[in-house]
PDB file of N, CA and C in Angstrom:
ATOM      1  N   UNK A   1     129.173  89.951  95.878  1.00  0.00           N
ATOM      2  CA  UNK A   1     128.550  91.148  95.321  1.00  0.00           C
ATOM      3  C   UNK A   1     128.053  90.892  93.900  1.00  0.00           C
ATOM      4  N   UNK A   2     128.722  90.375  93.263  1.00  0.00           N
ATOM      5  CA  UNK A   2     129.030  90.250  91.998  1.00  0.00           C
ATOM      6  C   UNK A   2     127.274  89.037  91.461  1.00  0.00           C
ATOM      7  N   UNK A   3     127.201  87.940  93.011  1.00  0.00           N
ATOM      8  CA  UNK A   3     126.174  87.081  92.757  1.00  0.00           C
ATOM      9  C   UNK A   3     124.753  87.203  93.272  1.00  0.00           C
ATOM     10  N   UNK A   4     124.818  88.741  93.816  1.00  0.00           N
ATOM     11  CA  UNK A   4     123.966  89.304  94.104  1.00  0.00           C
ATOM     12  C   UNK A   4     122.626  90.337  93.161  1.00  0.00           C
ATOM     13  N   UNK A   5     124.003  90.955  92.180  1.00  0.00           N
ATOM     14  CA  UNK A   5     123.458  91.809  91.406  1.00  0.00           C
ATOM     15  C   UNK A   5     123.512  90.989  90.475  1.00  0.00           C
ATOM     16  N   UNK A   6     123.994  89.817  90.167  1.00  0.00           N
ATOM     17  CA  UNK A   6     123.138  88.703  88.916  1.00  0.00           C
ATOM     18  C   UNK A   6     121.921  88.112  89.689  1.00  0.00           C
ATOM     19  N   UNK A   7     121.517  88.231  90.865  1.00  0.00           N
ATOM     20  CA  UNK A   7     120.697  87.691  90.827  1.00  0.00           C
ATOM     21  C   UNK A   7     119.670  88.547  90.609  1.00  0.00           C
ATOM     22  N   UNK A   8     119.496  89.960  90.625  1.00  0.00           N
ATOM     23  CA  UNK A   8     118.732  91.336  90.558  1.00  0.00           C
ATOM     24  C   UNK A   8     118.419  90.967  89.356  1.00  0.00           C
ATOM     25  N   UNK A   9     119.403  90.725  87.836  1.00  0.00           N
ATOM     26  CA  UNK A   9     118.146  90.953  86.929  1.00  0.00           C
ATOM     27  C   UNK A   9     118.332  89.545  86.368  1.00  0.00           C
ATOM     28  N   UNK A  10     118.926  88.312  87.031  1.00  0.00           N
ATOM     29  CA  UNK A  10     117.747  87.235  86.516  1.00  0.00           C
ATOM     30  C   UNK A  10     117.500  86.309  87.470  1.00  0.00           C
ATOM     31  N   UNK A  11     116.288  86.468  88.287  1.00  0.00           N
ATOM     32  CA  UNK A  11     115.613  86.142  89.042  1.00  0.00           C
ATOM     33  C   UNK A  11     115.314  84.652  89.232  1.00  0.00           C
ATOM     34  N   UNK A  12     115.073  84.698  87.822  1.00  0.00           N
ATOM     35  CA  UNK A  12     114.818  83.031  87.197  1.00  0.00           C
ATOM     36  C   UNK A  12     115.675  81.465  87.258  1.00  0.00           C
ATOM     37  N   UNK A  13     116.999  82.017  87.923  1.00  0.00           N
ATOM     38  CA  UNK A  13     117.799  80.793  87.832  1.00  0.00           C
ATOM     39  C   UNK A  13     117.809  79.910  88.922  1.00  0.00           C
ATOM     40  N   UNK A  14     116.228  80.668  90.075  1.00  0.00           N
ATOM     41  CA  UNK A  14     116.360  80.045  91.678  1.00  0.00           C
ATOM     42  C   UNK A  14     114.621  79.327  90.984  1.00  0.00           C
ATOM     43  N   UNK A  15     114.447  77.627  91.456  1.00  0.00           N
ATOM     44  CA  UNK A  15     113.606  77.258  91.114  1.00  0.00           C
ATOM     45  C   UNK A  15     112.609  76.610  89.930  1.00  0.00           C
ATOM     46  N   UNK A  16     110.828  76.743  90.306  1.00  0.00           N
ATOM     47  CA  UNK A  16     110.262  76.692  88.811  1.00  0.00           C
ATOM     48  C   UNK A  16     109.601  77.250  88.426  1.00  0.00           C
ATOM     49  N   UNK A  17     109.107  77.978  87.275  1.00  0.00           N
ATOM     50  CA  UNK A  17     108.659  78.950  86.568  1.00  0.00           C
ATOM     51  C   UNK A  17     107.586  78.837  86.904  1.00  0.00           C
ATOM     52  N   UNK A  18     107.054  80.016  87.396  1.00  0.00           N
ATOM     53  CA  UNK A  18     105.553  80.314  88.296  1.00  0.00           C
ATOM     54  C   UNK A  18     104.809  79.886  87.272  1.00  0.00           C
ATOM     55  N   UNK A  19     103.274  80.437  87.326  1.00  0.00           N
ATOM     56  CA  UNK A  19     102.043  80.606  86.580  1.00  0.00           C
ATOM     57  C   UNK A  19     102.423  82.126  86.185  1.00  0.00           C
ATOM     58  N   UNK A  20     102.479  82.743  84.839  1.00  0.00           N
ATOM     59  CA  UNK A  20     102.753  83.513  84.592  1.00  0.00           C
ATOM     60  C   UNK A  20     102.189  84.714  84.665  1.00  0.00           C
ATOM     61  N   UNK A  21     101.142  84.367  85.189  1.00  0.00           N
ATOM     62  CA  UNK A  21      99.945  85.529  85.682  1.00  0.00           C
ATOM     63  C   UNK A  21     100.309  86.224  86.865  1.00  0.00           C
ATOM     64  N   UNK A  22     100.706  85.271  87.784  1.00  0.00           N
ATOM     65  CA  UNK A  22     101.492  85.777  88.710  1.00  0.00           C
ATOM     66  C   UNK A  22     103.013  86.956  88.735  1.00  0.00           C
ATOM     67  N   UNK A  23     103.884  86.523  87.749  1.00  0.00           N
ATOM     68  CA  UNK A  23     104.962  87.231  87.530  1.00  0.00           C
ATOM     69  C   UNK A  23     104.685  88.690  86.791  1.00  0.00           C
ATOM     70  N   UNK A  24     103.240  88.477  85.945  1.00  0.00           N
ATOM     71  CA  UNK A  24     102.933  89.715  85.536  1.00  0.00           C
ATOM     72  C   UNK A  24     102.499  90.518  86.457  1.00  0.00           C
ATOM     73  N   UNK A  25     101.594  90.186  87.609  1.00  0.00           N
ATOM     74  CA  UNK A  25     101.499  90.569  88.509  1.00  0.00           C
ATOM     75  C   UNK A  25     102.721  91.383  89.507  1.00  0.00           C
ATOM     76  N   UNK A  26     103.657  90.594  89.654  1.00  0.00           N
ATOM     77  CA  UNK A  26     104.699  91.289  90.321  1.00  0.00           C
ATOM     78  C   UNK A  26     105.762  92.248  89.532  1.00  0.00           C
ATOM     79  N   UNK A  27     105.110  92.353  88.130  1.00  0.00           N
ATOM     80  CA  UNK A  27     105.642  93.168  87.044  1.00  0.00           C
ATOM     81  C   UNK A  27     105.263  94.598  87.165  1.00  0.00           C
ATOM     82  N   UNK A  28     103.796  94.525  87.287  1.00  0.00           N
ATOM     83  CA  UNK A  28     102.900  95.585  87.231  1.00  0.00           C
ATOM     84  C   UNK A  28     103.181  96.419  88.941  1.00  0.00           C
ATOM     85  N   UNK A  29     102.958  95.347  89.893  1.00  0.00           N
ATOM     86  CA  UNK A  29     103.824  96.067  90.837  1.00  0.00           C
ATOM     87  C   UNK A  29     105.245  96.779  90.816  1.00  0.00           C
ATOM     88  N   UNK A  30     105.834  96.366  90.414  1.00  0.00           N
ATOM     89  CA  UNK A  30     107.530  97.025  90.070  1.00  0.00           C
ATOM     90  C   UNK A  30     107.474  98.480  89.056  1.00  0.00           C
ATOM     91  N   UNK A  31     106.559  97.989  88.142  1.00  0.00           N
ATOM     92  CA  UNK A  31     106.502  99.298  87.364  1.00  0.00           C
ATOM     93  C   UNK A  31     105.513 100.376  88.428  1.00  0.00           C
ATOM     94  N   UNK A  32     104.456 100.191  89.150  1.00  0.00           N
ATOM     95  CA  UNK A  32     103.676 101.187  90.084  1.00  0.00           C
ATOM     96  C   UNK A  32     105.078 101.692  90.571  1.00  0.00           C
ATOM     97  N   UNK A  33     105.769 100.835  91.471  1.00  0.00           N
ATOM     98  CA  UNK A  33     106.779 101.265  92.179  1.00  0.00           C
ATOM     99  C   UNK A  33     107.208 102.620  91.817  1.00  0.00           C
ATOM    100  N   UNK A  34     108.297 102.199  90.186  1.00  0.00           N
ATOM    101  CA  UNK A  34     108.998 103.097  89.814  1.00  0.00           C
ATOM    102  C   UNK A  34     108.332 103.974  89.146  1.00  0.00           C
ATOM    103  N   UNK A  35     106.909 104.104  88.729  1.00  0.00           N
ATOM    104  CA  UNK A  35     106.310 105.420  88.999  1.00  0.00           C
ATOM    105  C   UNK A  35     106.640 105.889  89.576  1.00  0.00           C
ATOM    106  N   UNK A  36     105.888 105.700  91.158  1.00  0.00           N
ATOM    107  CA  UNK A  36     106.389 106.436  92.165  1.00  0.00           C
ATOM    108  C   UNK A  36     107.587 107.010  92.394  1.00  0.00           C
ATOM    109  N   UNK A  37     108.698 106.603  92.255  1.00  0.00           N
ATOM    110  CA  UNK A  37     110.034 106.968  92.376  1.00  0.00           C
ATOM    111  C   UNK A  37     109.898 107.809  90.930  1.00  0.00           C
ATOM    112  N   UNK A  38     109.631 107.808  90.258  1.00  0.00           N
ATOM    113  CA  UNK A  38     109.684 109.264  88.986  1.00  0.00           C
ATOM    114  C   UNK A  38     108.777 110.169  89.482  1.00  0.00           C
ATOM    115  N   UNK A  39     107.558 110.061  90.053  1.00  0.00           N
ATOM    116  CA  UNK A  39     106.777 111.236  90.199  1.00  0.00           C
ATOM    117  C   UNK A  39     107.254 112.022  91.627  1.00  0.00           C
ATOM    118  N   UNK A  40     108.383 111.156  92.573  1.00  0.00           N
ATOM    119  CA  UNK A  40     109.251 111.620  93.776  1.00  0.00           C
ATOM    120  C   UNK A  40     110.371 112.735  93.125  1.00  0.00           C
ATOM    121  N   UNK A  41     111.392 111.811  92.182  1.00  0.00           N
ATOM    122  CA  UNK A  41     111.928 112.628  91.498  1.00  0.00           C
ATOM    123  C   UNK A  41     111.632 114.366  90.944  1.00  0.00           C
ATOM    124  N   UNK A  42     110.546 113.909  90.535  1.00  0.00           N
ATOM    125  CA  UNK A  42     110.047 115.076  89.473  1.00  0.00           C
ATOM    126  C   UNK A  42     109.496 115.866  90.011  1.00  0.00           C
ATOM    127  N   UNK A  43     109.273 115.430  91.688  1.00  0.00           N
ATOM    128  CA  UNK A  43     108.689 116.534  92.356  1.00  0.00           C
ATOM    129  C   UNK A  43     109.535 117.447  93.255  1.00  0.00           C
ATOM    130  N   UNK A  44     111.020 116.477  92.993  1.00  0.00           N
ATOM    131  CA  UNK A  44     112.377 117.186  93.572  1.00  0.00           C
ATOM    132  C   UNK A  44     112.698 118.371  92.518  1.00  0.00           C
ATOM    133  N   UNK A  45     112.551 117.696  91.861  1.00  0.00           N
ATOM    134  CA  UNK A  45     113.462 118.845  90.642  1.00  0.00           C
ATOM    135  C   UNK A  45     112.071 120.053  90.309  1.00  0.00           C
ATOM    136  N   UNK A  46     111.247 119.515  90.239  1.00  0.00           N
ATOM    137  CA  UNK A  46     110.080 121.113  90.585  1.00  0.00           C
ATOM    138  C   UNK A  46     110.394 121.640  91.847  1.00  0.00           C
ATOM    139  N   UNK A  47     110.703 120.645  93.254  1.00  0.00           N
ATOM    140  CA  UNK A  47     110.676 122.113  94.115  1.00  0.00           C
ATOM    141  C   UNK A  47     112.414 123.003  93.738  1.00  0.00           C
ATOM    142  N   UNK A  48     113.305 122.012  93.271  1.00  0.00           N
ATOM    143  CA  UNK A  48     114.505 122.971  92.570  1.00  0.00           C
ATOM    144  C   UNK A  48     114.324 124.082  92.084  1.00  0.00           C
ATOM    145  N   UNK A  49     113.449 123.716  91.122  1.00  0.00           N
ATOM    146  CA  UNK A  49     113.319 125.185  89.754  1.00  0.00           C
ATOM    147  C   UNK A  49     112.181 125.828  89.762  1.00  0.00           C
ATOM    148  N   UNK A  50     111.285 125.510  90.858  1.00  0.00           N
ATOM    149  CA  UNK A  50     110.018 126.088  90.835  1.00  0.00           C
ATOM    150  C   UNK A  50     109.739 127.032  91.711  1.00  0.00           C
ATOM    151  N   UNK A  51     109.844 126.505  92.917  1.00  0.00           N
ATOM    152  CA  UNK A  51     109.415 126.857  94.544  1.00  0.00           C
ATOM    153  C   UNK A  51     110.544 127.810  94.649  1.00  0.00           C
ATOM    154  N   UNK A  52     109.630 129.247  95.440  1.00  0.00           N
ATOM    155  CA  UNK A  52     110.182 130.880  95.413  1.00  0.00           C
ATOM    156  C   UNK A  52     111.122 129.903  96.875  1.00  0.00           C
ATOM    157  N   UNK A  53     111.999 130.894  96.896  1.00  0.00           N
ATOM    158  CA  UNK A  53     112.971 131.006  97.728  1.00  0.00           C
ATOM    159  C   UNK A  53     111.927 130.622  99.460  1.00  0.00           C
ATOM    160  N   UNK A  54     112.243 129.889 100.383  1.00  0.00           N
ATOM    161  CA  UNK A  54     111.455 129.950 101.647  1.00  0.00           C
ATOM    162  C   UNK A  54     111.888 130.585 102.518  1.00  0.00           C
ATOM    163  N   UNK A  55     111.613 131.411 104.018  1.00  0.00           N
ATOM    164  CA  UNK A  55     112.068 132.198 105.226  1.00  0.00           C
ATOM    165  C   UNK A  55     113.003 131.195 105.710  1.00  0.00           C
ATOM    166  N   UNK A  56     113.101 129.992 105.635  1.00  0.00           N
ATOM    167  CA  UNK A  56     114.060 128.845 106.049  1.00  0.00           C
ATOM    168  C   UNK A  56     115.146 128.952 105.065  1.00  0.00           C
ATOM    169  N   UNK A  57     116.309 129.268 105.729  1.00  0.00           N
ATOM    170  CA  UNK A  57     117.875 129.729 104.851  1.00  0.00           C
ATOM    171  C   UNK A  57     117.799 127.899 104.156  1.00  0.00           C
ATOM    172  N   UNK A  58     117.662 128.119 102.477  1.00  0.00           N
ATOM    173  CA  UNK A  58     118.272 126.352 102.041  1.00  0.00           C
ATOM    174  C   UNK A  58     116.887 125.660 102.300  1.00  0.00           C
ATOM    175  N   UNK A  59     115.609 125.651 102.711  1.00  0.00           N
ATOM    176  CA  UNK A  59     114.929 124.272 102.727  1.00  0.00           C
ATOM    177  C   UNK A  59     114.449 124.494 101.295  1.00  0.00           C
ATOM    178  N   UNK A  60     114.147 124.979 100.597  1.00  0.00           N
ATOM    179  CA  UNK A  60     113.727 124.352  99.227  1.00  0.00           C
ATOM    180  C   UNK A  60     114.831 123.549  98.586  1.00  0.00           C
ATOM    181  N   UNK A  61     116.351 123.885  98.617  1.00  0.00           N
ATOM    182  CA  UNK A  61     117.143 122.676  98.621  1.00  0.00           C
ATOM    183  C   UNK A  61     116.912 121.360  99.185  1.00  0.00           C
ATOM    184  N   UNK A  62     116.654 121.636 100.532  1.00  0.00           N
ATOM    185  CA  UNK A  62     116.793 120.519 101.510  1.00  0.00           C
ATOM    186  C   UNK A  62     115.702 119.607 101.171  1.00  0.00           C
ATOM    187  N   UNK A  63     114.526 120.379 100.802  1.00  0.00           N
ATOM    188  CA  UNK A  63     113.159 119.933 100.437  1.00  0.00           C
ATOM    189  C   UNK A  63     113.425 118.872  98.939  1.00  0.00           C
ATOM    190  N   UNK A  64     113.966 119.480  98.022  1.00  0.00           N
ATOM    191  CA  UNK A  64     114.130 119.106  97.057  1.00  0.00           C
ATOM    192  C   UNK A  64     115.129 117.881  96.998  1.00  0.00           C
ATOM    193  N   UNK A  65     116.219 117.943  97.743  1.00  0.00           N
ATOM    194  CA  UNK A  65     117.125 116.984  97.759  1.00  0.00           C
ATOM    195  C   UNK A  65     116.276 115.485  98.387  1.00  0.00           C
ATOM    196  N   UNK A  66     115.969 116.097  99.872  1.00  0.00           N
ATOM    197  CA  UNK A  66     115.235 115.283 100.261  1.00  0.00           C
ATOM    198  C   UNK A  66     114.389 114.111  98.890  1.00  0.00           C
ATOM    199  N   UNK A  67     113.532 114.971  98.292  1.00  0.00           N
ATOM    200  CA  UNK A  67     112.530 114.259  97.637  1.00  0.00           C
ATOM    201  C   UNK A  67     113.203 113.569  96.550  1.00  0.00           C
ATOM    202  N   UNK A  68     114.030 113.707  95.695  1.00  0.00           N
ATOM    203  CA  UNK A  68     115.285 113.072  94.588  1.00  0.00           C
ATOM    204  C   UNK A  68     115.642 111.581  95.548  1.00  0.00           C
ATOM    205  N   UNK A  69     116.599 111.862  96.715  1.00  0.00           N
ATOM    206  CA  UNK A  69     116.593 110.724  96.955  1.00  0.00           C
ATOM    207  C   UNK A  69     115.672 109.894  97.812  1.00  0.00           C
ATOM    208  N   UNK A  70     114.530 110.062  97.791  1.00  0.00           N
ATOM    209  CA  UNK A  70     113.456 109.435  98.087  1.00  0.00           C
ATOM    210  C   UNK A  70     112.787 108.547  97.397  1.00  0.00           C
ATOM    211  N   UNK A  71     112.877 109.592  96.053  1.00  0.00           N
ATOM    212  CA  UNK A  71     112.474 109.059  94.448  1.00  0.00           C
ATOM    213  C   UNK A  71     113.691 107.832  93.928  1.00  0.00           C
ATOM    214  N   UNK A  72     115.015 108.140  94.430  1.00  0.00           N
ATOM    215  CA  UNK A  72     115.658 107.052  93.958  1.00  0.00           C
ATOM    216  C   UNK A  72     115.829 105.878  94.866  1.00  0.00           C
ATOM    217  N   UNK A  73     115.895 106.072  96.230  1.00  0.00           N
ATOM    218  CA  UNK A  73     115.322 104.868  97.630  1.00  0.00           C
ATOM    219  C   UNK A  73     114.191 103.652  96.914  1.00  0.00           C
ATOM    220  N   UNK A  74     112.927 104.543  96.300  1.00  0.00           N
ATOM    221  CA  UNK A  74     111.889 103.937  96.106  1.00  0.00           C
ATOM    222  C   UNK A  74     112.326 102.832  94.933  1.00  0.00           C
ATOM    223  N   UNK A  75     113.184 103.461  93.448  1.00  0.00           N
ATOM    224  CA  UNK A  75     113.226 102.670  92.632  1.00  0.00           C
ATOM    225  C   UNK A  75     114.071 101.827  92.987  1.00  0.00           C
ATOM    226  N   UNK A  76     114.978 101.722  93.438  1.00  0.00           N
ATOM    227  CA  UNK A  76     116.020 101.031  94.591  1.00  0.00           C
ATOM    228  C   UNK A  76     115.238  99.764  94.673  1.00  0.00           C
ATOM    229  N   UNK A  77     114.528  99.901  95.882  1.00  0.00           N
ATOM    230  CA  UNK A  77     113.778  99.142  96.370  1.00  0.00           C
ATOM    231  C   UNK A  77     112.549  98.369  95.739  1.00  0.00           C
ATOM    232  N   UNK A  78     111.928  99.279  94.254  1.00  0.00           N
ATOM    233  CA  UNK A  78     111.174  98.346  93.264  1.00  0.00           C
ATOM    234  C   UNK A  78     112.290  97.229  92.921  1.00  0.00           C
ATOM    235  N   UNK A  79     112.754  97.163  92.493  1.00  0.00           N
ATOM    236  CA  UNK A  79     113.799  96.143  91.919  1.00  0.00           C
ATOM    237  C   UNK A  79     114.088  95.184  92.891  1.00  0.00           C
ATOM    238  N   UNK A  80     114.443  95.199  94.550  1.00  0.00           N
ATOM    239  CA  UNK A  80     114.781  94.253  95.572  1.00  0.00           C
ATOM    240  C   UNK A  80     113.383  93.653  95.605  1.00  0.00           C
ATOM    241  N   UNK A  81     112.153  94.586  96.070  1.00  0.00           N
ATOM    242  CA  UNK A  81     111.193  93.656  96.333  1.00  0.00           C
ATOM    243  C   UNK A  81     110.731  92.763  94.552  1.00  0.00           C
ATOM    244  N   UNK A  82     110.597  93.074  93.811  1.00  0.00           N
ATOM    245  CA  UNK A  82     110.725  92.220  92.755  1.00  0.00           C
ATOM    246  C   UNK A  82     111.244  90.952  92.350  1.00  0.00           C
ATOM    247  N   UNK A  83     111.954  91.429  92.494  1.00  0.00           N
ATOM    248  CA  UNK A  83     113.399  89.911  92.346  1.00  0.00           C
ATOM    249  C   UNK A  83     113.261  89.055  94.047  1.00  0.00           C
ATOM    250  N   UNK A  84     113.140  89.590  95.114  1.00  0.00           N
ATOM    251  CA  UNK A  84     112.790  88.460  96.397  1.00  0.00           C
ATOM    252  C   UNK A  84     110.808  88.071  95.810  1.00  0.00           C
ATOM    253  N   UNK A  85     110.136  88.776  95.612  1.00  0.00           N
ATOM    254  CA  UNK A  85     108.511  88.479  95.137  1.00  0.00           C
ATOM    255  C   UNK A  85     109.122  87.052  94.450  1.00  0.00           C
ATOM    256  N   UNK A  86     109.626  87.382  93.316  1.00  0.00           N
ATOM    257  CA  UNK A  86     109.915  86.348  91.935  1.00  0.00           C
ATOM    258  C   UNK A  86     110.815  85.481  92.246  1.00  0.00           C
ATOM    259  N   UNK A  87     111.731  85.306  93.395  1.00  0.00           N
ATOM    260  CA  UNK A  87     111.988  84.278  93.570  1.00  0.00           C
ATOM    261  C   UNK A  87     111.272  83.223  94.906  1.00  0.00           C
ATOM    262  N   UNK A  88     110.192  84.079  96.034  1.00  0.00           N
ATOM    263  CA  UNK A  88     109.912  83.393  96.607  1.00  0.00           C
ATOM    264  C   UNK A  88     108.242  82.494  95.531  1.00  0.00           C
ATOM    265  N   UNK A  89     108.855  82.953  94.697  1.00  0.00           N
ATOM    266  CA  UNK A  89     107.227  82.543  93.891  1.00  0.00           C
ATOM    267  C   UNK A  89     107.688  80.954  93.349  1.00  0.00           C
ATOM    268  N   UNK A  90     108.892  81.309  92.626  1.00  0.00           N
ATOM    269  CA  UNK A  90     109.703  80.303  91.845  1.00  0.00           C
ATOM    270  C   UNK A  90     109.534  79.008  92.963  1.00  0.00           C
ATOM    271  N   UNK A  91     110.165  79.602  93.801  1.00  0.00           N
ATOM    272  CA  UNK A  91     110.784  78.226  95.671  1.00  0.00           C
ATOM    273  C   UNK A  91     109.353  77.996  96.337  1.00  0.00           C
ATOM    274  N   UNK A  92     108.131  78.673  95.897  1.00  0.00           N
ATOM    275  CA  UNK A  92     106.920  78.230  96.502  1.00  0.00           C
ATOM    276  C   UNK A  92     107.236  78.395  98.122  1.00  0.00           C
ATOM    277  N   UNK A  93     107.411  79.452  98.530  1.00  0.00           N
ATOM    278  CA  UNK A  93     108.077  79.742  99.713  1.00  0.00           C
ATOM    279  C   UNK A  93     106.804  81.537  99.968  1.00  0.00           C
ATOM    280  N   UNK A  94     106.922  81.818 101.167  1.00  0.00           N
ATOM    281  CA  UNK A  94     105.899  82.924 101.582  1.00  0.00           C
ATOM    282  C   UNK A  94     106.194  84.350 100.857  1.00  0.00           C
ATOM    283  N   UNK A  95     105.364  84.652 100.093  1.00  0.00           N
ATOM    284  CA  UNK A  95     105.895  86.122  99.892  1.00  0.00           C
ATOM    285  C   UNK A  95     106.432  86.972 100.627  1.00  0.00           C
ATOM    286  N   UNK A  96     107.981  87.766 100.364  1.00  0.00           N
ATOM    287  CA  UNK A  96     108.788  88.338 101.360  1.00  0.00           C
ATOM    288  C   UNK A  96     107.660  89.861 101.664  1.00  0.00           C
ATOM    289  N   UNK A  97     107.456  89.903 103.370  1.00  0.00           N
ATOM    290  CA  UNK A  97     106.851  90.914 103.570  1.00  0.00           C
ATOM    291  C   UNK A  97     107.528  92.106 104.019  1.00  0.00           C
ATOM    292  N   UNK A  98     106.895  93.633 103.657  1.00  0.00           N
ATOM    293  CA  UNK A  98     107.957  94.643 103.240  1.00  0.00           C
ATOM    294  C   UNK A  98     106.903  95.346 104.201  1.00  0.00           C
ATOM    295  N   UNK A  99     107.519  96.832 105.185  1.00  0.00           N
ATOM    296  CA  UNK A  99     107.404  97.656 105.707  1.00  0.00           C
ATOM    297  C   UNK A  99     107.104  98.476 104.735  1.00  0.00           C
ATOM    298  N   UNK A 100     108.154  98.917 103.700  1.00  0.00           N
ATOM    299  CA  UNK A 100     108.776  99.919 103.005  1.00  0.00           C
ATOM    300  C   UNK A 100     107.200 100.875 102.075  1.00  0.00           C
ATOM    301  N   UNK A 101     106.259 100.661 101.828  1.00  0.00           N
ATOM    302  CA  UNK A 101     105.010 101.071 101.784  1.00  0.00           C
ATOM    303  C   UNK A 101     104.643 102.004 102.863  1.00  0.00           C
ATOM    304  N   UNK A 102     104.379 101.053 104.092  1.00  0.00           N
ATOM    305  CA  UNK A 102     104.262 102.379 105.069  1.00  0.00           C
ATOM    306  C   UNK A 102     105.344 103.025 105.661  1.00  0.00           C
ATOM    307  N   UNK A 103     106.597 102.979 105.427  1.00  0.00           N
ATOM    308  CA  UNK A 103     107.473 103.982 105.833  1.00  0.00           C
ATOM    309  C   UNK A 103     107.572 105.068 104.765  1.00  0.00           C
ATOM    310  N   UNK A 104     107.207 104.949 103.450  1.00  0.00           N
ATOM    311  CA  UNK A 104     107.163 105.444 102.298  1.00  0.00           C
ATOM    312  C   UNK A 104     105.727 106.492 102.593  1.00  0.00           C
ATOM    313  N   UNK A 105     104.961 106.302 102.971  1.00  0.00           N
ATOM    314  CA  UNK A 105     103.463 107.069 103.580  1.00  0.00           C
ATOM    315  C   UNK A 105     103.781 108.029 104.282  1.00  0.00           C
ATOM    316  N   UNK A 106     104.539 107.503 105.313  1.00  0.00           N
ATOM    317  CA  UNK A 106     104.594 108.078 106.742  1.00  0.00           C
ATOM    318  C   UNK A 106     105.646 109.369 106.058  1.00  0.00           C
ATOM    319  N   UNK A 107     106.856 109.206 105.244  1.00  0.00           N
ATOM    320  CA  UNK A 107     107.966 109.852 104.937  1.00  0.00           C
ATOM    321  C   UNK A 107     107.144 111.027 103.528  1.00  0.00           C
ATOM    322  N   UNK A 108     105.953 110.436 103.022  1.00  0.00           N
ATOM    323  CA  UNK A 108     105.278 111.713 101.948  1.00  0.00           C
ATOM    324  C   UNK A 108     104.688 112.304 103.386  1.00  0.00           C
ATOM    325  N   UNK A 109     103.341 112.165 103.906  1.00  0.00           N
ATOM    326  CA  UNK A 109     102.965 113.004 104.865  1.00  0.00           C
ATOM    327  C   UNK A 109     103.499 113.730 105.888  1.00  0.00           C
ATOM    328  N   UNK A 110     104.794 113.594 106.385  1.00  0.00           N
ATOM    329  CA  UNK A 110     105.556 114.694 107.287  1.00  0.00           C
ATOM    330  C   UNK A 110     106.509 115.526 105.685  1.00  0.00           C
ATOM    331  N   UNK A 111     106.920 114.787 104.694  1.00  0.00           N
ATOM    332  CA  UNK A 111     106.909 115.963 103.871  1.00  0.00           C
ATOM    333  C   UNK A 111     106.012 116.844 103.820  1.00  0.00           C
ATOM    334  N   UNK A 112     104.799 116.785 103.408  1.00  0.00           N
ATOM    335  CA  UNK A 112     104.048 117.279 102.856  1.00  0.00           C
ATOM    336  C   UNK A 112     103.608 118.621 104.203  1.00  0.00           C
ATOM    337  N   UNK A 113     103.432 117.909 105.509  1.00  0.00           N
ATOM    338  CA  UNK A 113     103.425 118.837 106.941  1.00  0.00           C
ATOM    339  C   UNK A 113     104.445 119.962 106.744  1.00  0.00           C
ATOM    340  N   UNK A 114     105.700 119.328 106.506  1.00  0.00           N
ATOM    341  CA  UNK A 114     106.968 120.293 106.379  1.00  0.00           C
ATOM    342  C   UNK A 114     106.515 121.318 105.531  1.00  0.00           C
ATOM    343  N   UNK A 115     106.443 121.296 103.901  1.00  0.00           N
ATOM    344  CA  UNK A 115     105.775 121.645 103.001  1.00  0.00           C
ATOM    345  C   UNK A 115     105.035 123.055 103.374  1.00  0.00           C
ATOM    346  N   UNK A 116     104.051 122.611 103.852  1.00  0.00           N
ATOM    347  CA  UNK A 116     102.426 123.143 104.395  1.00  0.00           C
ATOM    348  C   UNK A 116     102.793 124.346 105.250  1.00  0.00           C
ATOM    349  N   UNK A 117     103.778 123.772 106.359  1.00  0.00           N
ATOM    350  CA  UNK A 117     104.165 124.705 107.195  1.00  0.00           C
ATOM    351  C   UNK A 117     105.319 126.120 106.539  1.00  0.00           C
ATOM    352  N   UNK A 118     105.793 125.150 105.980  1.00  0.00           N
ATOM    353  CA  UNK A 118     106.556 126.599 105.221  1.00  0.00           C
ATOM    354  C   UNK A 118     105.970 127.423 104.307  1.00  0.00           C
ATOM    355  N   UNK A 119     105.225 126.622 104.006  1.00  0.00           N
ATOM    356  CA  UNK A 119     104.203 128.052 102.654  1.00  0.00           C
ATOM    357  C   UNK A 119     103.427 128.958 103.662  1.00  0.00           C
ATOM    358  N   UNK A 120     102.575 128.338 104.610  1.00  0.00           N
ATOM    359  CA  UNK A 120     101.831 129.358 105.761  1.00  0.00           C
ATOM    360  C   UNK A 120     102.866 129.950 106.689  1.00  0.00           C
ATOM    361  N   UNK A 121     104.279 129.617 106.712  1.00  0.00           N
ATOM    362  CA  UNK A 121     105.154 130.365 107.737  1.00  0.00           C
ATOM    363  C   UNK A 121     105.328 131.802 106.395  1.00  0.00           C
ATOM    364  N   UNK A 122     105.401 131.763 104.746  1.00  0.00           N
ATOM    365  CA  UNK A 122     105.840 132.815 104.175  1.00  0.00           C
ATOM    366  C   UNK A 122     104.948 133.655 103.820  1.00  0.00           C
ATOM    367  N   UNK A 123     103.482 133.098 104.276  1.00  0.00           N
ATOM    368  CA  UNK A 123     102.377 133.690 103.916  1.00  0.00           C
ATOM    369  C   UNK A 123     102.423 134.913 104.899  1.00  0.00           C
ATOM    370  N   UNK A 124     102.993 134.680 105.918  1.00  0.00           N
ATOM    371  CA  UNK A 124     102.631 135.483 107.534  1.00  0.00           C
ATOM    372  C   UNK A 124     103.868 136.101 107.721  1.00  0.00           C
TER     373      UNK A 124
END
């Protein structure tokens, strides 16, 4: 466990030091990432304190919870794909390929359905 999460934040001790253009590259990806996972967040804690009560007993909770740990899944996962990017770069080995993009798509757009449907279920 212990040689796992040293390897999370130094990446660098597997291999040889890329072209550094590259690592900025997988920098700038990691930070998009955890955008994303703050603007998930922040859209939990708005439907918390924002969004009127729904005809569904609890889904603006559920809604909201939902989206928090979605937002923290994502930054989660900036950091794993980072550190496997940066070390298959180091070992000159295939960039590790990730689902987690389109399950991340698929998991905003049936939010967003959910969403949709409950504002037109309180409209009516």
């Amino acid at each position: 466990m212990a040689g796992a999460l040293r390897e999370w934040f130094d990446p660098s001790r597997a291999g040889i030091t890329p072209d550094y253009r590259f690592s900025l590259a997988n920098e700038r990806t990691f930070l998009a990432w955890i955008r994303t996972g703050l603007a998930l967040i922040a859209g939990g804690l708005a439907c918390a304190q924002f969004l009127p009560p729904l005809p569904v007993a609890h889904l603006r909770e559920i809604i909201a919870v939902l989206l928090l740990v979605l937002g923290a899944l994502v930054a989660l996962r900036a950091v794993d794909h980072w550190v496997r990017t940066e070390r298959a770069m180091r070992l000159g080995v295939d960039l590790p390929r990730s689902r987690f993009p389109a399950v991340l798509a698929i998991a905003v757009a049936v939010g967003a359905v959910a969403i949709i449907g409950a504002v037109l279920i309180q409209l009516f």
